[in-house]
N, C-alpha and C. Protein backbone atom coordinates (compact mmCIF):
# COMPACT_ATOMS: atom_id res chain seq x y z
N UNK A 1 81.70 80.73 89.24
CA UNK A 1 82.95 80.99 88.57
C UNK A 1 84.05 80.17 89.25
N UNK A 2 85.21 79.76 88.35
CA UNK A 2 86.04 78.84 89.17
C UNK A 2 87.22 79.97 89.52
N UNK A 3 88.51 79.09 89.86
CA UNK A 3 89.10 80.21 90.30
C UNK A 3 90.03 80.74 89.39
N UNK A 4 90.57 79.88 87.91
CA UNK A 4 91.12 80.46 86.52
C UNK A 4 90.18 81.56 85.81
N UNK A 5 89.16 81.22 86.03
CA UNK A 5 88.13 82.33 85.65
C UNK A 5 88.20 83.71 86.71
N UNK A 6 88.19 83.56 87.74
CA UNK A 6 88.37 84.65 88.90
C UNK A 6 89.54 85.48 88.65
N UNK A 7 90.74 84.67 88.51
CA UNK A 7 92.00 85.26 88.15
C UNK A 7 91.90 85.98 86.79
N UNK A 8 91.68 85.52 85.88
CA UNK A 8 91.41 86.42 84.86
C UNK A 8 90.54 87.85 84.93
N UNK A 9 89.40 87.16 85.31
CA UNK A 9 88.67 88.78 85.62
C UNK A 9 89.38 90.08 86.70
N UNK A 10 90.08 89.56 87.57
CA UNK A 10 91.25 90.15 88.46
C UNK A 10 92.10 90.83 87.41
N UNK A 11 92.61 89.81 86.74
CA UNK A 11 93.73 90.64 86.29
C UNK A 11 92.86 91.74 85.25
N UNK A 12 92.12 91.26 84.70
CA UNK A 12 91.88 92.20 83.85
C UNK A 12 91.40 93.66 84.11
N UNK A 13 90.61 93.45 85.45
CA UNK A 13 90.02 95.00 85.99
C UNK A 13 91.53 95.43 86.28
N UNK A 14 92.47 94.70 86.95
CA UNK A 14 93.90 95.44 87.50
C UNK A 14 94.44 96.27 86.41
N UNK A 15 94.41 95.40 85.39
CA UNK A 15 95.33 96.32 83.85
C UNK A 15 94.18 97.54 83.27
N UNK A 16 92.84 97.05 83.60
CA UNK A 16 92.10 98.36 82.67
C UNK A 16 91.78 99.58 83.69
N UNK A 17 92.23 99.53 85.00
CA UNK A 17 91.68 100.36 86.26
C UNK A 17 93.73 100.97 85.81
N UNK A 18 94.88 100.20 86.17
CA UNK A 18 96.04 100.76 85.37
C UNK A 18 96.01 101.83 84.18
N UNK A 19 95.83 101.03 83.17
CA UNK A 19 95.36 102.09 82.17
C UNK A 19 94.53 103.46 82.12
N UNK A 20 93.85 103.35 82.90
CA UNK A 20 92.89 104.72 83.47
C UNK A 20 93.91 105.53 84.20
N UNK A 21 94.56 104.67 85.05
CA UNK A 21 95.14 105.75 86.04
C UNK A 21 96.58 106.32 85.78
N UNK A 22 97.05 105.51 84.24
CA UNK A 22 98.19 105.82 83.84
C UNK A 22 97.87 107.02 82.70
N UNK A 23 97.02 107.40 82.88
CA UNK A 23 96.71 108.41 81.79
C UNK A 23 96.96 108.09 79.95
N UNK A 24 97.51 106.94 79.76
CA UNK A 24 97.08 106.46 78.42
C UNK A 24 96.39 106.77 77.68
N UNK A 25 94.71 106.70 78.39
CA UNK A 25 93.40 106.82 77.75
C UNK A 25 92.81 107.83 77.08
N UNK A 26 93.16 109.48 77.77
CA UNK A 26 92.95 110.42 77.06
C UNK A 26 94.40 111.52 77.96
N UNK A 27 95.39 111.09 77.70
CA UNK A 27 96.78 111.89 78.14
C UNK A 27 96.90 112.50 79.73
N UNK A 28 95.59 112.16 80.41
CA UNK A 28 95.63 112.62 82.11
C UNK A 28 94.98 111.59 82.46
N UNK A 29 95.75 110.93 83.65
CA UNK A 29 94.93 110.19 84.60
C UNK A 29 93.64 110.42 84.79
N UNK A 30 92.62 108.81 85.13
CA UNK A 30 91.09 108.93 84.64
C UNK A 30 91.02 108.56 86.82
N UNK A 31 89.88 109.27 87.15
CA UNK A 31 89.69 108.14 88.27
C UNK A 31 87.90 107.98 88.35
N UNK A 32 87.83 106.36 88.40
CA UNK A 32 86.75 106.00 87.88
C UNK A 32 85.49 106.56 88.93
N UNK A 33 85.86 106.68 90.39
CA UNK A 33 85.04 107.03 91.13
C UNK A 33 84.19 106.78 91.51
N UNK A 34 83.37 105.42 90.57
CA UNK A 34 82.35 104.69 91.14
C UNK A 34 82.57 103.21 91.02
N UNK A 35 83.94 102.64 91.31
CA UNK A 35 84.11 101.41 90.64
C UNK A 35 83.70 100.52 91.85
N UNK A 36 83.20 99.44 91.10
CA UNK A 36 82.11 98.46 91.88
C UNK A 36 81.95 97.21 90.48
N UNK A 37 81.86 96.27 91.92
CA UNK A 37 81.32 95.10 90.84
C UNK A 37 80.38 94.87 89.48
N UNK A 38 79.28 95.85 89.91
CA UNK A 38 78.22 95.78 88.91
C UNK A 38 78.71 96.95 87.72
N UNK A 39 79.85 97.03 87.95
CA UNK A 39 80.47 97.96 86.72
C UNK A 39 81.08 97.40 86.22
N UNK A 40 81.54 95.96 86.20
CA UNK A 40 82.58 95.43 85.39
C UNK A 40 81.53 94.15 84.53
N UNK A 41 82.12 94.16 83.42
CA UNK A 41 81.23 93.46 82.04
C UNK A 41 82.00 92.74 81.97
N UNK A 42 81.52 91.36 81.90
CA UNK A 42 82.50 89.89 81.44
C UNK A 42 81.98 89.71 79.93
N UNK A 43 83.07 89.08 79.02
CA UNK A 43 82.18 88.87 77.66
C UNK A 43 82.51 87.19 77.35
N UNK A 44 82.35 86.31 76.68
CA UNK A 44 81.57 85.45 77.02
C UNK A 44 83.13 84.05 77.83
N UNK A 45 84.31 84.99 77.21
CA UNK A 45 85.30 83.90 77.35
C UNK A 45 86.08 84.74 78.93
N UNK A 46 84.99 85.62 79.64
CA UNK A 46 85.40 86.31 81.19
C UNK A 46 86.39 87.56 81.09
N UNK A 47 86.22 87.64 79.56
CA UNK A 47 87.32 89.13 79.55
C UNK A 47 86.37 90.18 80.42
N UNK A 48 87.25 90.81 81.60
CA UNK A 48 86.87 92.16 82.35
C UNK A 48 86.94 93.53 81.57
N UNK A 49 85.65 94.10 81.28
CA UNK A 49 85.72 95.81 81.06
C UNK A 49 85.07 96.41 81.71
N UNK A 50 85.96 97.91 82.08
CA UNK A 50 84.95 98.95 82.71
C UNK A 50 84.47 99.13 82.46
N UNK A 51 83.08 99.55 83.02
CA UNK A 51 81.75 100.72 82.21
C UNK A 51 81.54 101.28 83.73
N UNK A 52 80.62 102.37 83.04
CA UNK A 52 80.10 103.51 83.81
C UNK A 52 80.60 104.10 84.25
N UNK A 53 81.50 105.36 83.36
CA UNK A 53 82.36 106.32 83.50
C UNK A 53 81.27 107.82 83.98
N UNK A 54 80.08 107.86 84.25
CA UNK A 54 79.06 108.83 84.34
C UNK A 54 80.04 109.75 85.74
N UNK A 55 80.85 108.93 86.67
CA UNK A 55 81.07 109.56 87.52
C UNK A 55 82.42 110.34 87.75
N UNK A 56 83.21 109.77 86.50
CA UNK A 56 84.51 109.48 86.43
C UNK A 56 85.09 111.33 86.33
N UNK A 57 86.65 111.31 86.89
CA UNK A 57 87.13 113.02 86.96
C UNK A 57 88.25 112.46 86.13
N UNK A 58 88.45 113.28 85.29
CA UNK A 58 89.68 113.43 84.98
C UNK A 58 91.09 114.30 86.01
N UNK A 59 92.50 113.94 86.30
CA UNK A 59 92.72 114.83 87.27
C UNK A 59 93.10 115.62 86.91
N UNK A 60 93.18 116.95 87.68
CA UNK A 60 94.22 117.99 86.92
C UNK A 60 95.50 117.69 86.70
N UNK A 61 96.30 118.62 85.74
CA UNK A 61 97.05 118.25 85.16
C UNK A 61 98.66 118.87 86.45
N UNK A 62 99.21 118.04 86.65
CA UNK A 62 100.44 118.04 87.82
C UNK A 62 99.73 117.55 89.36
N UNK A 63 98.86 117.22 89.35
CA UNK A 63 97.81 117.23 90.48
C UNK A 63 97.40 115.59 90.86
N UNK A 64 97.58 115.45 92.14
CA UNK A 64 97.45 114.39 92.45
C UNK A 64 96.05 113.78 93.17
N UNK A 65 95.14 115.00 93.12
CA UNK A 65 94.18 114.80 93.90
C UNK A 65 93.17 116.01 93.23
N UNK A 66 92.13 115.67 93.35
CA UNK A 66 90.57 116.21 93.03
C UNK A 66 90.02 116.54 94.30
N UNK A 67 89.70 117.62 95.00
CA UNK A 67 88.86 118.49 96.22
C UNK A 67 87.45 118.43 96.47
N UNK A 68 86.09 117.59 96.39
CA UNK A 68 85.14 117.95 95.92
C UNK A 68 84.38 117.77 97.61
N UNK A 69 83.10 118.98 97.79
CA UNK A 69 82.64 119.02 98.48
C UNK A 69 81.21 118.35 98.76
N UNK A 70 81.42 117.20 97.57
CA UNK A 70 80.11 116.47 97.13
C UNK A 70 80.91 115.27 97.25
N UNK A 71 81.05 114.03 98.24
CA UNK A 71 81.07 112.75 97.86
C UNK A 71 80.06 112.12 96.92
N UNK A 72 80.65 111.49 95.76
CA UNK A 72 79.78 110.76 94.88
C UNK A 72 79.91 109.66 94.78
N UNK A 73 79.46 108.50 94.50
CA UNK A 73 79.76 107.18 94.49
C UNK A 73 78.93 106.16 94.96
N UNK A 74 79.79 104.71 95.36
CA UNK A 74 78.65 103.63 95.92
C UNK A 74 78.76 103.52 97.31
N UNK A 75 77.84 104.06 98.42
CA UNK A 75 78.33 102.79 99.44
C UNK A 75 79.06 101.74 99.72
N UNK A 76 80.41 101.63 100.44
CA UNK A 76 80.90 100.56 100.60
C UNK A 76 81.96 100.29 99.62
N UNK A 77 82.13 101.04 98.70
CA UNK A 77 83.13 101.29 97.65
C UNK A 77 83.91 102.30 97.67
N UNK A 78 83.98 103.44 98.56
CA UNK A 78 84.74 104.68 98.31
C UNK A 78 85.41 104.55 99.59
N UNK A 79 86.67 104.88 99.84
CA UNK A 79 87.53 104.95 100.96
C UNK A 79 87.20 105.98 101.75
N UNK A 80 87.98 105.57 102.97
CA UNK A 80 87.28 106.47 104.32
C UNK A 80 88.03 107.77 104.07
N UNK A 81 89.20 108.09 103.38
CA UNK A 81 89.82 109.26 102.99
C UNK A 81 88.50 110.54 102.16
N UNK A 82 88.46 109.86 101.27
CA UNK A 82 87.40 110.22 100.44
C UNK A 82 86.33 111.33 100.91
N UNK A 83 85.65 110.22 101.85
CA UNK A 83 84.51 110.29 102.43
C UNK A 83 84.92 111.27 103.68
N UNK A 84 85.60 111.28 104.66
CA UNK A 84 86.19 112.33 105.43
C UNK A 84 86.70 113.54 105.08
N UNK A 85 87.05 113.62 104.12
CA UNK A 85 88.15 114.72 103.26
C UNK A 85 87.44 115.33 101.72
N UNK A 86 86.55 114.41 101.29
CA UNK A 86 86.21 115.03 99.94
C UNK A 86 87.66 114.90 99.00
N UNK A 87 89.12 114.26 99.42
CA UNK A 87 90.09 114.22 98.43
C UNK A 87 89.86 112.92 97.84
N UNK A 88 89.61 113.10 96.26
CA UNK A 88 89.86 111.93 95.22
C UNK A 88 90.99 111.54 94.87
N UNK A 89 91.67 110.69 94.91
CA UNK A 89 93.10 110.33 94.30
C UNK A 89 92.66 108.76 93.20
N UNK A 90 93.80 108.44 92.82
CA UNK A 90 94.05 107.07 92.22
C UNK A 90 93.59 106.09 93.19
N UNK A 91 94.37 106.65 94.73
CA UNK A 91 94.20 105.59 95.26
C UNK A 91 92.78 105.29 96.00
N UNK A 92 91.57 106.11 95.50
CA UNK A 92 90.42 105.94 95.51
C UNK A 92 89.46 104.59 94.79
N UNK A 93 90.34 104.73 93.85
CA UNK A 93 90.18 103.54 92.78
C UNK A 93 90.53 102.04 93.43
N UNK A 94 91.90 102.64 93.61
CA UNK A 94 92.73 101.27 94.38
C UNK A 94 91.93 100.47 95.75
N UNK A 95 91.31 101.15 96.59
CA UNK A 95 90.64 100.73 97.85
C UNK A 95 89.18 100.02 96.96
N UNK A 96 88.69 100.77 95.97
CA UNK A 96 87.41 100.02 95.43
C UNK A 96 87.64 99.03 94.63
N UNK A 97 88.96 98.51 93.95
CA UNK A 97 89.50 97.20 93.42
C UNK A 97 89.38 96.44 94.96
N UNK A 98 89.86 96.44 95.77
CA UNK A 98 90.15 96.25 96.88
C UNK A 98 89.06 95.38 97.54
N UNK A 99 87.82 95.99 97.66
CA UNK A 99 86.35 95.33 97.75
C UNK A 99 86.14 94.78 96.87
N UNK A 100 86.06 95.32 96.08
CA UNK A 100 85.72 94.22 94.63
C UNK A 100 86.45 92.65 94.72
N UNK A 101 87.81 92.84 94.99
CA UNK A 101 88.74 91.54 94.81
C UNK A 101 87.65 90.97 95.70
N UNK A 102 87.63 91.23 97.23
CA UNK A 102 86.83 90.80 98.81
C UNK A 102 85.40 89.70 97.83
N UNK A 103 85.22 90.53 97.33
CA UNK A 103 83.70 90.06 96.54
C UNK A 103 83.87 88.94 95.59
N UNK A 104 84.98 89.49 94.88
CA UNK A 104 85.13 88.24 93.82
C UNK A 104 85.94 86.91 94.57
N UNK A 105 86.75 86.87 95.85
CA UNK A 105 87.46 85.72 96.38
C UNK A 105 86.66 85.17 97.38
N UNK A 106 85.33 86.04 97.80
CA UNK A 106 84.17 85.31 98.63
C UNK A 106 82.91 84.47 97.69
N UNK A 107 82.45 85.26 97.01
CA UNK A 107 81.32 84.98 96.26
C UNK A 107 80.40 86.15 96.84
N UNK A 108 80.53 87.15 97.87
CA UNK A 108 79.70 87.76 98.75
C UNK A 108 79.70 89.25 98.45
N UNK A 109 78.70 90.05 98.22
CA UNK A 109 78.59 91.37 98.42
C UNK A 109 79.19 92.04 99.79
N UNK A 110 80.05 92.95 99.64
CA UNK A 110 80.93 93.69 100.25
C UNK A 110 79.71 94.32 101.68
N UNK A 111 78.60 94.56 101.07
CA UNK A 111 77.78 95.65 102.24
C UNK A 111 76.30 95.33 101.21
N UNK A 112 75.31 94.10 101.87
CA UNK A 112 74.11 93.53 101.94
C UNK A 112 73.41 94.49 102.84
N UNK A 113 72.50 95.00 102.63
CA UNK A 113 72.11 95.92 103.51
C UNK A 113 70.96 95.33 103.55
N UNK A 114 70.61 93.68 102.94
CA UNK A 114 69.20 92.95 103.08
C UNK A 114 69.23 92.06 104.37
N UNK A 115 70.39 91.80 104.77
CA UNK A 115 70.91 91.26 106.12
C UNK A 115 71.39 92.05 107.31
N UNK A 116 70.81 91.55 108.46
CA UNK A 116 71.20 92.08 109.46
C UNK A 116 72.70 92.03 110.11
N UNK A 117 72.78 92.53 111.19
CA UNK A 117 74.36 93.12 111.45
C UNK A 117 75.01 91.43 111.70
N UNK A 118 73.96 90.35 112.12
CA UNK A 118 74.79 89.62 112.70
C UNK A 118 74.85 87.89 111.49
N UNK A 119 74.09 88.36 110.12
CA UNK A 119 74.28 87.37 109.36
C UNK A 119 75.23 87.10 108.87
């Protein structure tokens, strides 16, 4: 991918991961909860869409955060808040754009677990 192509797919997860979290989509903020590279679909001219909402919370309504005593998600994609605390926010989302960008401005998977510590 070059890097007009990179930028596009950027922006586009930025505005459709926005849209989720602006509650647009179904009137309450969405948080995707498993967002990761292999969740985003290019179609043939690099437009970015989400998929795989299987994990996704809607939040409560005045509520800025989701409590759960089950971390769910990908390795290497969910923030250390998360994962310490069991609290979901937006900005759960935001830290897994975050890797993702890492991935898309390297060419490199965030956490290869086929390589050793020092490749």
């Amino acid at each position: 991918m070059d890097w007009p192509q990179r930028l596009k797919v950027a922006l586009g997860v930025a505005r459709g991961l926005a849209y989720l979290h602006s509650g647009s989509a179904v009137g309450i903020p969405i948080v995707h909860r498993d967002f990761k590279s292999t969740n985003i679909l290019l179609g043939e001219n690099f437009e970015a869409k989400i998929s795989d909402f299987g994990l996704a919370k809607m939040m409560p309504e005045n509520q800025e955060m989701y409590v759960t005593t089950k971390v769910l998600g990908t390795f290497g994609y969910f923030d250390p808040e998360y994962t310490s605390t069991g609290k979901l926010t937006i900005q759960s989302d935001v830290y897994a754009f975050g890797v993702v960008l890492l991935e898309l401005l390297t060419g490199r998977r965030a956490v290869d677990l086929s390589q050793g510590p020092n490749d």
